[in-house]
Protein backbone atom coordinates (compact mmCIF):
# COMPACT_ATOMS: atom_id res chain seq x y z
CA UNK A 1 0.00 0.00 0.00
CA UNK A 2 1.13 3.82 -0.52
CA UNK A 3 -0.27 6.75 1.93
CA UNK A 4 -2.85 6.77 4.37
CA UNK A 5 -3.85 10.08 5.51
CA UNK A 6 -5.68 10.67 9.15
CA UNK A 7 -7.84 13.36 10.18
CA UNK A 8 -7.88 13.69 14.20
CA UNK A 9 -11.40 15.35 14.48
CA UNK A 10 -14.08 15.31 17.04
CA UNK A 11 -17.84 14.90 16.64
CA UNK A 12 -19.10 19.10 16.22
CA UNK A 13 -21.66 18.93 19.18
CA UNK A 14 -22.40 22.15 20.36
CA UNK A 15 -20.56 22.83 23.79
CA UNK A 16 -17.67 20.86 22.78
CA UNK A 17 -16.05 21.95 19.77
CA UNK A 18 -14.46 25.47 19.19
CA UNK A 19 -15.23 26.52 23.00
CA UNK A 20 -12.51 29.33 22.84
CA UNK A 21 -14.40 31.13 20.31
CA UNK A 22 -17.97 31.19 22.23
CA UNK A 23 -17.11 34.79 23.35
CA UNK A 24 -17.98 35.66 19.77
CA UNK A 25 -20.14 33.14 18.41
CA UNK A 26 -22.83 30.29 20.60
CA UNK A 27 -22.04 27.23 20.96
CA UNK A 28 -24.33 26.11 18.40
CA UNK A 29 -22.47 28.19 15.88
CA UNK A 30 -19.01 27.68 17.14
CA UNK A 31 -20.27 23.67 15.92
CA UNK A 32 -21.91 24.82 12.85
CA UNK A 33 -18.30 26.23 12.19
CA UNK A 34 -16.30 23.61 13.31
CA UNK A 35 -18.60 21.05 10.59
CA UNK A 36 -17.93 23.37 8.30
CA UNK A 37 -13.89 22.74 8.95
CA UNK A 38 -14.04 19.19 8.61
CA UNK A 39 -16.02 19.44 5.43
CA UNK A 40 -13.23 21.24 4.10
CA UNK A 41 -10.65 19.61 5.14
CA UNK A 42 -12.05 16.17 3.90
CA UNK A 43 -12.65 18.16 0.59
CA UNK A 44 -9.33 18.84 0.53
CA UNK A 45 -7.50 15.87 1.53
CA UNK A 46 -9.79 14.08 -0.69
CA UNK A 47 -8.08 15.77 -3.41
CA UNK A 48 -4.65 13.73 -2.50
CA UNK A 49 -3.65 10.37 -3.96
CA UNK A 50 -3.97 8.91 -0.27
CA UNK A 51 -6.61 6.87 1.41
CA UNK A 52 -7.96 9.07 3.93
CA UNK A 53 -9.12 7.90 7.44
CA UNK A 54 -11.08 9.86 9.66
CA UNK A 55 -10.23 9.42 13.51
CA UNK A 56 -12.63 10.92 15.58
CA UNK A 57 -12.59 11.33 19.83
CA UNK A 58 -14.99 8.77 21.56
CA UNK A 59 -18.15 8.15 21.86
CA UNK A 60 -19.16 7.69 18.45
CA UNK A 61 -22.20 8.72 17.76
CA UNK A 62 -24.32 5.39 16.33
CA UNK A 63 -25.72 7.38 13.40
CA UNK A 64 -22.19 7.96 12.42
CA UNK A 65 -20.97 11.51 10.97
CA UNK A 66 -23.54 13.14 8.62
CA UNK A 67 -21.54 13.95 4.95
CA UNK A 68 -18.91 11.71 5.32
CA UNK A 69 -17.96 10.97 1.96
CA UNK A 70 -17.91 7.51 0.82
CA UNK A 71 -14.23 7.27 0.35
CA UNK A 72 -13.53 8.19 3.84
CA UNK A 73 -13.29 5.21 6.01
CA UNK A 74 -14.38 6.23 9.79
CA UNK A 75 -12.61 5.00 12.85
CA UNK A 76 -12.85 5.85 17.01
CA UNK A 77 -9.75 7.30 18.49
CA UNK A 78 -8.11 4.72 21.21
CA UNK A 79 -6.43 5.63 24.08
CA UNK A 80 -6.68 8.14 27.02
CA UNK A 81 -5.59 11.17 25.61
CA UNK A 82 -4.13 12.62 22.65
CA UNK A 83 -0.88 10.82 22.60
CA UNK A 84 -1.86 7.16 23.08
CA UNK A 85 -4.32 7.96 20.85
CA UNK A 86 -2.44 9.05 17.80
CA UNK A 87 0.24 6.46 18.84
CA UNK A 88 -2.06 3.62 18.66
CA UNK A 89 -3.72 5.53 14.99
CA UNK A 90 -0.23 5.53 13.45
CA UNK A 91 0.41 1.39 14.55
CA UNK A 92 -3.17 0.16 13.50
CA UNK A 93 -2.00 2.04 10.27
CA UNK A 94 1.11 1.05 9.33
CA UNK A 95 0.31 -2.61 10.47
CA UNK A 96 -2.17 -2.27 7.92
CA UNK A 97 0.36 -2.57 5.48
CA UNK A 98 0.85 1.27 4.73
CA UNK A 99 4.08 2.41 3.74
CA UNK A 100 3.37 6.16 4.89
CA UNK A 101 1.13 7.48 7.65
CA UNK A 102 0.46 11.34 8.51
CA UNK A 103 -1.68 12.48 11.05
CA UNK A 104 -3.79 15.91 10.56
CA UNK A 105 -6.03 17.73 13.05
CA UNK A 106 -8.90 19.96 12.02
CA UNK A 107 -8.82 23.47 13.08
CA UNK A 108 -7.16 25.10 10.13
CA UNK A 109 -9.01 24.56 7.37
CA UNK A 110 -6.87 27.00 4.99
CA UNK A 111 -3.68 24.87 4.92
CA UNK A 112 -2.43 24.47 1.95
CA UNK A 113 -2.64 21.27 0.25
CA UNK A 114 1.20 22.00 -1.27
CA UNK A 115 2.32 21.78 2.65
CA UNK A 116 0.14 17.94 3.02
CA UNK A 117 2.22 17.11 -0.92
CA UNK A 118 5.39 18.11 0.68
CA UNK A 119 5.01 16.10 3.60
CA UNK A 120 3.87 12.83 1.47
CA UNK A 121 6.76 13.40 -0.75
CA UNK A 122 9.75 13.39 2.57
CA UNK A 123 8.10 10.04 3.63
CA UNK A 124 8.76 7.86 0.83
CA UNK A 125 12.23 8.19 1.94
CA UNK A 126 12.64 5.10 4.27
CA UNK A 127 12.79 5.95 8.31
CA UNK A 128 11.30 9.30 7.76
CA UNK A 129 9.59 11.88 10.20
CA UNK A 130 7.98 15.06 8.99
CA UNK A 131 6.46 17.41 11.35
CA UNK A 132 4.31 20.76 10.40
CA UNK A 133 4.52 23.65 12.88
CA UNK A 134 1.80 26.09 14.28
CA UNK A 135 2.02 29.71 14.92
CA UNK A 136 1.00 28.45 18.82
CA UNK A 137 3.39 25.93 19.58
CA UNK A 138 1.89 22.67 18.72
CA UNK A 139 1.52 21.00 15.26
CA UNK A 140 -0.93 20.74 12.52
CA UNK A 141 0.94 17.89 10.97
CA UNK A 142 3.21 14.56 11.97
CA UNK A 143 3.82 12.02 9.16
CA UNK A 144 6.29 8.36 9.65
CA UNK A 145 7.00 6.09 7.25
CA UNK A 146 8.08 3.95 10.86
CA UNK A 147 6.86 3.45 13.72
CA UNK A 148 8.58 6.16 16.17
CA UNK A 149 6.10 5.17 19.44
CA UNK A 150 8.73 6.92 21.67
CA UNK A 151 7.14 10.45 20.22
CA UNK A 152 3.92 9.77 22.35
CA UNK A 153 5.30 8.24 25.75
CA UNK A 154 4.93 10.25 28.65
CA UNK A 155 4.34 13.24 26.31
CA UNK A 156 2.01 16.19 27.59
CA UNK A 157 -0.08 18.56 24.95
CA UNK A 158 -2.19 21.58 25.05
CA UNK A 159 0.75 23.81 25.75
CA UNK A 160 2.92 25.96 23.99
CA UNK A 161 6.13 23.54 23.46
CA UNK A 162 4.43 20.91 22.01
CA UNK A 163 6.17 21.33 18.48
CA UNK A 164 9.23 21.80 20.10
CA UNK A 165 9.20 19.02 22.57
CA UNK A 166 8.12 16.69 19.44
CA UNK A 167 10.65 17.94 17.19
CA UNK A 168 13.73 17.34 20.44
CA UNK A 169 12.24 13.48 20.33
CA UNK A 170 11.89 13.02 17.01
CA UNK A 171 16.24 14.05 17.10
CA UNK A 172 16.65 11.43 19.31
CA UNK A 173 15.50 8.54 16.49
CA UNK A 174 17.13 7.43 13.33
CA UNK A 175 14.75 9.18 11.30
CA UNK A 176 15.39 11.59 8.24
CA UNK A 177 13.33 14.50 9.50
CA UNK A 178 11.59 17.18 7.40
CA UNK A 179 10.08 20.30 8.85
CA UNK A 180 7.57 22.14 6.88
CA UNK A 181 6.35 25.53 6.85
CA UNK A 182 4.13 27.16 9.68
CA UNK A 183 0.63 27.86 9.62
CA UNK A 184 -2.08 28.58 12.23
CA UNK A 185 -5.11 26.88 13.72
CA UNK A 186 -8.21 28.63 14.16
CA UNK A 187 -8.73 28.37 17.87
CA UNK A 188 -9.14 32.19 19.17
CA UNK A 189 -11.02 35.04 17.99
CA UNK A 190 -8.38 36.37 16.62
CA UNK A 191 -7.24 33.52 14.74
CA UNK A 192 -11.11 33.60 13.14
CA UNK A 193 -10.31 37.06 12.45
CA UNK A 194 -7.74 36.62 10.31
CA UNK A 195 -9.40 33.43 9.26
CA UNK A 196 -12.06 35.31 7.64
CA UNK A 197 -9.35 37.75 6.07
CA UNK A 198 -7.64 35.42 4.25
CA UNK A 199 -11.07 33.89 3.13
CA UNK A 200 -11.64 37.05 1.07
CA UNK A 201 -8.88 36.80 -1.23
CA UNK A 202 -7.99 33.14 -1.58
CA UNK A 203 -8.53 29.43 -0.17
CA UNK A 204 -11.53 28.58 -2.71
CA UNK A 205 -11.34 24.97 -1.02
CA UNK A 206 -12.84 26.16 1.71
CA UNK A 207 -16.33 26.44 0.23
CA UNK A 208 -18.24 25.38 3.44
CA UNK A 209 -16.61 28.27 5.55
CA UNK A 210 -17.02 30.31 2.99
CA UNK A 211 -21.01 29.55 2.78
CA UNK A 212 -21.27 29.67 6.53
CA UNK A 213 -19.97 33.04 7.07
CA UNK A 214 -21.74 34.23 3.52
CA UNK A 215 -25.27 33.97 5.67
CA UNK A 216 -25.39 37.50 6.64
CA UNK A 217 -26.79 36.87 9.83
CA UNK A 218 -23.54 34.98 10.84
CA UNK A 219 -21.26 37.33 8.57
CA UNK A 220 -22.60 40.13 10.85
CA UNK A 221 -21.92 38.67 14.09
CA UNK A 222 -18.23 37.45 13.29
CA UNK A 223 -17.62 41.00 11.69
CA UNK A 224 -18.95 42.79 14.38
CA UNK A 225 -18.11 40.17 17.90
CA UNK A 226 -14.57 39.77 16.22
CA UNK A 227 -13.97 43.38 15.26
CA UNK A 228 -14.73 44.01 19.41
CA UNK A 229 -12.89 41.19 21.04
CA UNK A 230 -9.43 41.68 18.23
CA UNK A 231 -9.67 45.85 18.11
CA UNK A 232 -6.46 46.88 17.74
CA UNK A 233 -5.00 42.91 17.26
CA UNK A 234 -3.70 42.36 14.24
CA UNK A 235 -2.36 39.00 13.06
CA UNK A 236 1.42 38.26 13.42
CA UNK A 237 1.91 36.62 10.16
CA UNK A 238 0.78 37.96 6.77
CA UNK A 239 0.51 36.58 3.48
CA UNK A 240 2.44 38.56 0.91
CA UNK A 241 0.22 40.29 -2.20
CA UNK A 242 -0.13 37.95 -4.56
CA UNK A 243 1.00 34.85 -2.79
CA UNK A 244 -0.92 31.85 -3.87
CA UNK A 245 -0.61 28.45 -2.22
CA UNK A 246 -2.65 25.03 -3.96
């Protein structure tokens, strides 16, 4: 087998998705939003010559995940807690007879699908890591083409040294390691600030964001809540005129 790619999602139930942006938007919309990431970002993967898994955090609902599309196969996440749980995604994976395995999440539906290429491409090299860095401190991306379990031992998360932690264990292995470029999760207001920047000039992937915030009720409430909670934020990173990612 070549690739497998897996999204690490959870089910969008209102109250539990997205929570750090429900000083701007309710809970119901904050999952209306977060839907509308995974939507793109199975659109988007589904574009890649990988089979593409969707992992998503216990319980599963019984009526399984509205939309899926048919070539997504859907699995529970195993473990307690992020680590075990990707470390038990990435050996049920490659035991399946995958040559390549990269793990996604799915809060930043605007990452480029060049960056998810990139990272396919530095793991057909044998023994391989590749990692993708957020603007925050964690990761939006870790690929293996062998089993490194020693990544997710005794490993914390939800802090800002997660990347960095990663990246010090993954120079501990034999692997050839490949860092790509940064990019940023949507998790803050301010990060759906810029989100919603960006979404004016480019990212035509992201067509169920785009059709969520297009419903001017919504469009007024993120322009408006945003504008108030970010005033005088602005976002560290900026995409050059004219800069186009695929």
């Amino acid at each position: 087998m070549d690739a497998a790619l897996l999204v690490f999602a959870k089910v969008p139930r209102p109250g539990q998705v997205k929570t750090r942006l429900t000083p701007v938007l309710s809970p119901s919309e904050a999952a209306r939003l977060y839907t509308a990431f995974l939507r793109d970002t199975l659109r988007q993967v589904a574009r890649l010559e990988v089979d593409v898994r969707l992992y998503v955090a216990p319980p599963l609902p019984d009526e399984g995940i509205a939309g899926l599309p048919a070539e997504v196969s859907l699995h529970e996440q195993e473990g307690d807690g992020l680590g075990p749980r990707m470390k038990q995604a990435f050996a049920d994976t490659l035991e399946d007879g995958y040559d390549r395995a990269i793990v996604m999440g799915s809060d930043h539906p605007t990452l480029p699908r060049a960056f998810l290429r990139q990272a396919d491409r530095a793991l057909h090299a044998p023994r391989s890591l590749c990692l993708g860095p957020t603007e925050d401190g964690g990761f939006y991306l870790l690929g293996m083409s062998a089993f490194y379990p020693q990544l997710f031992d005794d490993m914390s998360y939800s802090h800002s040294q997660v990347f960095a932690d990663t990246l010090a264990r993954a120079g501990r292995t034999d692997a050839n390691l490949t860092v790509l470029p940064q990019w940023y999760d949507v998790d803050t207001p301010q990060d759906l600030h810029r989100m919603l920047a960006d979404l004016e000039e480019r990212f035509p992937w992201c067509a169920s964001v785009k059709q969520l915030t297009a419903d001017l009720r919504v469009w007024n409430r993120f322009q408006n809540l945003v504008r108030c909670v970010v005033t005088s934020v602005r976002p560290p990173f900026t995409h050059k005129s004219g800069t186009h990612h695929d």
